[in-house]
N, C-alpha and C. Protein backbone atom coordinates (compact mmCIF):
# COMPACT_ATOMS: atom_id res chain seq x y z
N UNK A 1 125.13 -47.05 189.95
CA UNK A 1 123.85 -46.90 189.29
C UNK A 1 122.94 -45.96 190.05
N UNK A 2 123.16 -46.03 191.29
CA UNK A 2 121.83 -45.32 192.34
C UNK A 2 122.05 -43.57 192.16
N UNK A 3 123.84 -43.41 191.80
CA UNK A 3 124.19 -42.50 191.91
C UNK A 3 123.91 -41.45 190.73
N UNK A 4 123.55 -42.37 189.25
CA UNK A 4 123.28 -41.31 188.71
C UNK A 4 122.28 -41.70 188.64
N UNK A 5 121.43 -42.43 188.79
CA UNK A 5 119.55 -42.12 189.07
C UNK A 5 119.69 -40.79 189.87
N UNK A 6 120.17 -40.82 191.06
CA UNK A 6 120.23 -39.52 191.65
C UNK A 6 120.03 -37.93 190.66
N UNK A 7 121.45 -38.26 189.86
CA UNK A 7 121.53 -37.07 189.09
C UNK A 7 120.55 -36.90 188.09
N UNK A 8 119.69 -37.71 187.63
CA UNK A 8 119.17 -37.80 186.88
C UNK A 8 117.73 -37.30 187.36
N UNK A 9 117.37 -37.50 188.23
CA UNK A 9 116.36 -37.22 189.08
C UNK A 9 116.59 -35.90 189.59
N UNK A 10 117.59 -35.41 190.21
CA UNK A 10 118.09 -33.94 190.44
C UNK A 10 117.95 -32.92 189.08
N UNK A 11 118.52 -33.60 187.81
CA UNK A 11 117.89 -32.72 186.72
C UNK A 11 116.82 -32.55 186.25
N UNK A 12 116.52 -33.34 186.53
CA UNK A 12 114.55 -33.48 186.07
C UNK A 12 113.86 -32.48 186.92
N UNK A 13 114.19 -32.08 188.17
CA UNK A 13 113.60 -31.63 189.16
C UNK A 13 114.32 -29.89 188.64
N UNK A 14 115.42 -30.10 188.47
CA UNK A 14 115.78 -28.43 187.99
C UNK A 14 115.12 -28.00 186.68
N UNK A 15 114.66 -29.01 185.76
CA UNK A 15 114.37 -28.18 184.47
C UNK A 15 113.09 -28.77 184.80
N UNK A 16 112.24 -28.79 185.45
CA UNK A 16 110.60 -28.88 185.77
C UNK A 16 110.58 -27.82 186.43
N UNK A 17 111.30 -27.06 187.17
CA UNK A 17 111.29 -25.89 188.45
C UNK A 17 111.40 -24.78 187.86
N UNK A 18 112.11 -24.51 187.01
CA UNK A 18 112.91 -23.31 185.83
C UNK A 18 111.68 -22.36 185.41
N UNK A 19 111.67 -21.47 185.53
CA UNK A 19 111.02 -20.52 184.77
C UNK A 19 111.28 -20.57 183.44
N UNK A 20 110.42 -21.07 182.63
CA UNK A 20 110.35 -20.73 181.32
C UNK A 20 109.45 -19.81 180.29
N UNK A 21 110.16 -18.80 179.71
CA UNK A 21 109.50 -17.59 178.92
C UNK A 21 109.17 -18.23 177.78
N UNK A 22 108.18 -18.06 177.25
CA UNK A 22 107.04 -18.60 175.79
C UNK A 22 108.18 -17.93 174.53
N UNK A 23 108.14 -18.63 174.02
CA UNK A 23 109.09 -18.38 172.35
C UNK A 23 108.07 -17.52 171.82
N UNK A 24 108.53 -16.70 171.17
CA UNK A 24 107.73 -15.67 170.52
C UNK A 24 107.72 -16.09 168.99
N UNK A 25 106.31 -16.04 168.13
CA UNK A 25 106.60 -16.24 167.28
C UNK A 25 107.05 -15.14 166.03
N UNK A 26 106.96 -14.77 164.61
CA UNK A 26 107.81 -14.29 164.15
C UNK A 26 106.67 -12.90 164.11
N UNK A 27 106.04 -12.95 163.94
CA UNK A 27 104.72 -11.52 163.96
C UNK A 27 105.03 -11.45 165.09
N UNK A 28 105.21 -11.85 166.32
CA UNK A 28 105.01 -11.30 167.81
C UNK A 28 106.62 -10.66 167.46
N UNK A 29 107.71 -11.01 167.51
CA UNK A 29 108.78 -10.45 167.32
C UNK A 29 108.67 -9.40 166.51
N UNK A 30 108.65 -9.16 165.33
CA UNK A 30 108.22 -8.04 164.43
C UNK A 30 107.62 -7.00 165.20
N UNK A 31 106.48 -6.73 166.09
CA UNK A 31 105.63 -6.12 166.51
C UNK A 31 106.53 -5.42 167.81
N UNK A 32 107.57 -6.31 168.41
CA UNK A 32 108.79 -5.99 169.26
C UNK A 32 109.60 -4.50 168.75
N UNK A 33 110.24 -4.91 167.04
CA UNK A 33 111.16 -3.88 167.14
C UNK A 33 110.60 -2.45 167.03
N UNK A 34 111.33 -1.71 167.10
CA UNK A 34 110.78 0.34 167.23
C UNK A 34 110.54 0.34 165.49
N UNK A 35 109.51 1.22 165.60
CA UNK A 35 109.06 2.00 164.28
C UNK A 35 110.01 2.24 163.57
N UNK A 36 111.31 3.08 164.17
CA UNK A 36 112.32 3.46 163.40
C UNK A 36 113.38 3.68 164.42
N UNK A 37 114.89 4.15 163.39
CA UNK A 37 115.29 4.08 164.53
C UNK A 37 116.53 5.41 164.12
N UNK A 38 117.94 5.95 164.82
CA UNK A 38 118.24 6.56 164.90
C UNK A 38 119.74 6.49 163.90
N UNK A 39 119.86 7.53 163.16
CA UNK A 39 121.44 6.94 161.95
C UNK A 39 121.77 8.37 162.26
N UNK A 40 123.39 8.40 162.53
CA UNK A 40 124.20 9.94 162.28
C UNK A 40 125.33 9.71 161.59
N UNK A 41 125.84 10.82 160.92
CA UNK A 41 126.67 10.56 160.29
C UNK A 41 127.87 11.11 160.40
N UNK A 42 129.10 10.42 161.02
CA UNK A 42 130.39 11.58 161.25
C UNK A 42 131.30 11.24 160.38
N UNK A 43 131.79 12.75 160.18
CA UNK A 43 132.83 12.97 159.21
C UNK A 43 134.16 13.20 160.17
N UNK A 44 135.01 12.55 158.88
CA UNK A 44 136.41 12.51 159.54
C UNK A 44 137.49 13.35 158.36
N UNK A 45 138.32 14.73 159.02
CA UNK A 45 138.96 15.05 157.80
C UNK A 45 139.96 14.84 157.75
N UNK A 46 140.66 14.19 156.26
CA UNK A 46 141.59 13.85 156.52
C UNK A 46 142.76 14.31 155.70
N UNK A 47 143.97 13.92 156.29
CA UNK A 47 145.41 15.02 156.23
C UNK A 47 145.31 15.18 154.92
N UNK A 48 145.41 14.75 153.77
CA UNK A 48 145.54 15.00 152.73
C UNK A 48 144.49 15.51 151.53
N UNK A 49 143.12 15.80 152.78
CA UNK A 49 142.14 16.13 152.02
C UNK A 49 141.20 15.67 151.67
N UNK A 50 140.04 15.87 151.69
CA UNK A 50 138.72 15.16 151.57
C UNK A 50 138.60 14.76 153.13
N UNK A 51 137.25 13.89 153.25
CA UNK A 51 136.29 13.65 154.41
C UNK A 51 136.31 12.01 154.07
N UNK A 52 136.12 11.34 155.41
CA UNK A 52 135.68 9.54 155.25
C UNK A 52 134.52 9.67 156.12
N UNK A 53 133.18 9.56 155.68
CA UNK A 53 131.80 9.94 156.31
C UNK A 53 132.17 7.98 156.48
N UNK A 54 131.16 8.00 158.04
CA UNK A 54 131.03 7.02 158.65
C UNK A 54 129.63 6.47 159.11
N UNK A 55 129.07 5.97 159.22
CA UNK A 55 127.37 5.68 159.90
C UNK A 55 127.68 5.72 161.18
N UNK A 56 127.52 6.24 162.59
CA UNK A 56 127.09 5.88 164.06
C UNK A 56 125.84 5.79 164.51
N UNK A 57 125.74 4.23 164.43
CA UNK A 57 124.62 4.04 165.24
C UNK A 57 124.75 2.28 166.18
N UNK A 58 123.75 2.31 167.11
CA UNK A 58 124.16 1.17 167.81
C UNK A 58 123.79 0.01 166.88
N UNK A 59 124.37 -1.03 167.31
CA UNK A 59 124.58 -2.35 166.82
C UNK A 59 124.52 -2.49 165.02
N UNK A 60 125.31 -1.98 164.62
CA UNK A 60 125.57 -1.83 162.79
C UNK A 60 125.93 -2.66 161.84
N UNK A 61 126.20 -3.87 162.54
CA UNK A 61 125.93 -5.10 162.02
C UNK A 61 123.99 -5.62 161.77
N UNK A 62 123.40 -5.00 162.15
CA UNK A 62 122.06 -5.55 161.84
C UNK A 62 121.57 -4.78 160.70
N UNK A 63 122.24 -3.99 160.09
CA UNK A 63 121.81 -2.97 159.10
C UNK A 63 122.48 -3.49 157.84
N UNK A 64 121.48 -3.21 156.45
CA UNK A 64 122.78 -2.49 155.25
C UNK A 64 122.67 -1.43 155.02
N UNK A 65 123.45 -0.81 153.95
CA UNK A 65 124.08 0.51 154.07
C UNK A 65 124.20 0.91 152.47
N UNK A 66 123.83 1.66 152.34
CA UNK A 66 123.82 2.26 150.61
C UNK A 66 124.10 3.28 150.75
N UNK A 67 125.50 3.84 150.47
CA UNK A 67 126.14 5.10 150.40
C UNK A 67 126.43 5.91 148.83
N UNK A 68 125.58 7.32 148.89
CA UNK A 68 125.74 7.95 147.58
C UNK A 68 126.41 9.48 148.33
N UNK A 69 127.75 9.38 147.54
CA UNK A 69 128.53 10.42 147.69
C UNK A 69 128.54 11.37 146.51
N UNK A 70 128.23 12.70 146.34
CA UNK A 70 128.69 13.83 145.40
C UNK A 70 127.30 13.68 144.36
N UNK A 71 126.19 12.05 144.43
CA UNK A 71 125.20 11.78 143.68
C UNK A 71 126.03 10.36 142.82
N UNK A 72 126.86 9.63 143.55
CA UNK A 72 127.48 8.95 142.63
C UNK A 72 127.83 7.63 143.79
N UNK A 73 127.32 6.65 143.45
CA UNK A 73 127.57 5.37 144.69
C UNK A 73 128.70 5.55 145.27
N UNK A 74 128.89 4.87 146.60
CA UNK A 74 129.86 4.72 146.96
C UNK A 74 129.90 3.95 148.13
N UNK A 75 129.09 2.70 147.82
CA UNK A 75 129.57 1.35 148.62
C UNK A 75 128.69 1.11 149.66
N UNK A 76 128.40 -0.02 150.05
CA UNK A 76 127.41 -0.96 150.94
C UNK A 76 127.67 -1.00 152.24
N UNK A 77 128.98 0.03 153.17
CA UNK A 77 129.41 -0.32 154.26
C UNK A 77 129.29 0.83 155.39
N UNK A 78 129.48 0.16 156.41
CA UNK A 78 129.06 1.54 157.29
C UNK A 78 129.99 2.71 157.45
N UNK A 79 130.44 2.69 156.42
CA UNK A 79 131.51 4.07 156.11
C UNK A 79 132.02 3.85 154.55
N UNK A 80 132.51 5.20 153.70
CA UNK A 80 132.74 5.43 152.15
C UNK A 80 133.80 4.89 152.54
N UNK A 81 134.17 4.62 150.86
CA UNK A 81 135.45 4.22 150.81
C UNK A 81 136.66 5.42 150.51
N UNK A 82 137.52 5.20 151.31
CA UNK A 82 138.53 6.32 151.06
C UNK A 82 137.98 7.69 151.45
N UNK A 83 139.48 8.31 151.35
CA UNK A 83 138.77 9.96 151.69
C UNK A 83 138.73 10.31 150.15
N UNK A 84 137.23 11.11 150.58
CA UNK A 84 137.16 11.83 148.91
C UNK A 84 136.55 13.08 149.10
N UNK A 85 136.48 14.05 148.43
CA UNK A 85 136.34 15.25 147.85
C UNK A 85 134.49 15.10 148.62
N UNK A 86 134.13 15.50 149.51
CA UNK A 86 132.69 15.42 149.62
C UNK A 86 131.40 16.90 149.52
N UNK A 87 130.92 17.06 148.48
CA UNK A 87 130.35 18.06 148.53
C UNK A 87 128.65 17.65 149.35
N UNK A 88 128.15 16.87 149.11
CA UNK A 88 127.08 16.12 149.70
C UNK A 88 127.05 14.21 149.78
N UNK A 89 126.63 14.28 150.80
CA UNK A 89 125.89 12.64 150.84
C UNK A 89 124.70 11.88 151.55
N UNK A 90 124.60 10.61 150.96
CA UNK A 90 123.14 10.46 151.59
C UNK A 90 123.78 9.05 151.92
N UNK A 91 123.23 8.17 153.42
CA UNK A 91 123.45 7.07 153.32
C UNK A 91 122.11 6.36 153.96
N UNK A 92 121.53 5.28 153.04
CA UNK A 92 120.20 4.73 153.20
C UNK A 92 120.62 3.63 153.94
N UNK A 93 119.62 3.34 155.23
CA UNK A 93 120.26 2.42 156.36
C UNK A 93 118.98 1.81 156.00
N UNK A 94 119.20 0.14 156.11
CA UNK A 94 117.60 -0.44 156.00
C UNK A 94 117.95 -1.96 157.29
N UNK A 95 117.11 -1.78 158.30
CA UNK A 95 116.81 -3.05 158.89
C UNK A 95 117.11 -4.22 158.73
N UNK A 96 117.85 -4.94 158.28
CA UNK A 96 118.08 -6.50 158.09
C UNK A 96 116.18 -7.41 158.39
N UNK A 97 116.21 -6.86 159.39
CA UNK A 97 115.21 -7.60 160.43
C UNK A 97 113.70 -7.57 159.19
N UNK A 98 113.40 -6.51 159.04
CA UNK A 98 112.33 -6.20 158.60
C UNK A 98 112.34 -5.21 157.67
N UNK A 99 113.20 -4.94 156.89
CA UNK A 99 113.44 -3.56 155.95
C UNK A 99 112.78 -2.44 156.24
N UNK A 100 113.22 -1.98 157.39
CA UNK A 100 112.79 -0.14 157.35
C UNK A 100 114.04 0.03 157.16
N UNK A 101 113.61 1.19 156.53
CA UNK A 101 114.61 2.19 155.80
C UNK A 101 114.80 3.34 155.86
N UNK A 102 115.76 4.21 156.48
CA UNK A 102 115.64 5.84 157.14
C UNK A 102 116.96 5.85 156.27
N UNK A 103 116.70 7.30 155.83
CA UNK A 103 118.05 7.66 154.89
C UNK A 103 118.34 9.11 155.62
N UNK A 104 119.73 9.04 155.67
CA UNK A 104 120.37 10.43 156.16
C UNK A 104 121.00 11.23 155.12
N UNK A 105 121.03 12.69 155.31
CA UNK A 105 121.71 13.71 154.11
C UNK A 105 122.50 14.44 154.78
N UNK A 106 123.57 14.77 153.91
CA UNK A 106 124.27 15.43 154.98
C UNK A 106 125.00 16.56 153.91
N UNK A 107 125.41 17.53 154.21
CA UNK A 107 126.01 18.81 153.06
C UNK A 107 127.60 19.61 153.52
N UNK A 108 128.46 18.97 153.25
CA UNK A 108 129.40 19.98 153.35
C UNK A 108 129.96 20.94 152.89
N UNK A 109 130.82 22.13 153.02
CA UNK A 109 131.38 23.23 152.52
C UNK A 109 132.60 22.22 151.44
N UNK A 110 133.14 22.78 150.56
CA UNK A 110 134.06 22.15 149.42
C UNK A 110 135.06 21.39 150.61
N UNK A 111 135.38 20.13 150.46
CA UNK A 111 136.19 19.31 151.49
C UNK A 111 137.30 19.36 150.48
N UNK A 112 137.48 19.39 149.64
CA UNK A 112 138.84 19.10 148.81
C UNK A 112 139.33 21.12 147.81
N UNK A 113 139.75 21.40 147.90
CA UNK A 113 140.32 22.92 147.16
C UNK A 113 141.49 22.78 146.63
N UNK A 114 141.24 23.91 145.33
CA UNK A 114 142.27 23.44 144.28
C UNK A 114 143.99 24.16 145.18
N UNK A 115 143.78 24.59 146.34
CA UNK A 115 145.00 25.20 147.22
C UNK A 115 145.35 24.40 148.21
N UNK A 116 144.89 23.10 148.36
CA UNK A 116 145.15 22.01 149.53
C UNK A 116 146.12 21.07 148.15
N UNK A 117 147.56 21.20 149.00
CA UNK A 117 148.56 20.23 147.77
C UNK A 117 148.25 19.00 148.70
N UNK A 118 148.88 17.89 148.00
CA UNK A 118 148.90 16.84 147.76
C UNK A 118 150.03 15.97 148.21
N UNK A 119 150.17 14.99 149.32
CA UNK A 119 151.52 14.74 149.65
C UNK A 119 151.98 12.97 148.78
């Protein structure tokens, strides 16, 4: 019995001693993240033609993702689907946290030609 009074008394004494940081509430957090933040977009070409545009940016799980390829959707993820024929695209990145929203454009030369065969 004496022995875990002991311990019990030893923990009390560590979490009374502890530095503890104040919980922030949800306006103080908000006021935390950056104004905006940074989206690039790399293209990948691939063997059989066309481009798979990708989002790079840090931590890309906190984002969604609205991808318009050629002016024509093309999916909610941090990269298009498939390689396709890309003459332009835009992909709108929005905050999870707080919905900002920075959209990127991007323009390539013809990625797909009627002289690139087909395997």
């Amino acid at each position: 019995m004496s022995q875990k009074l002991m311990y019990l008394c030893i923990c009390f004494c560590l979490f009374q001693s502890c530095d503890k940081a104040p919980l922030l509430s949800l306006p103080e957090l908000e006021n935390e993240l950056p104004t905006t933040f940074e989206v690039s977009i790399d293209v990948v070409h691939c063997v059989n033609g066309g481009n798979l545009l990708s989002v790079e940016m840090p931590n890309p799980e906190l984002y969604g993702y609205l991808w318009e390829v050629n002016e024509q959707a093309s999916g909610h993820h941090t990269e298009t689907s498939g390689c396709q024929c890309v003459e332009n695209a835009t992909v709108r990145v929005t905050r999870l946290a707080d919905g900002l929203r920075v959209s990127k454009f991007i323009e390539l030369t013809a990625s797909c030609s009627s002289d690139e065969s087909s395997f």
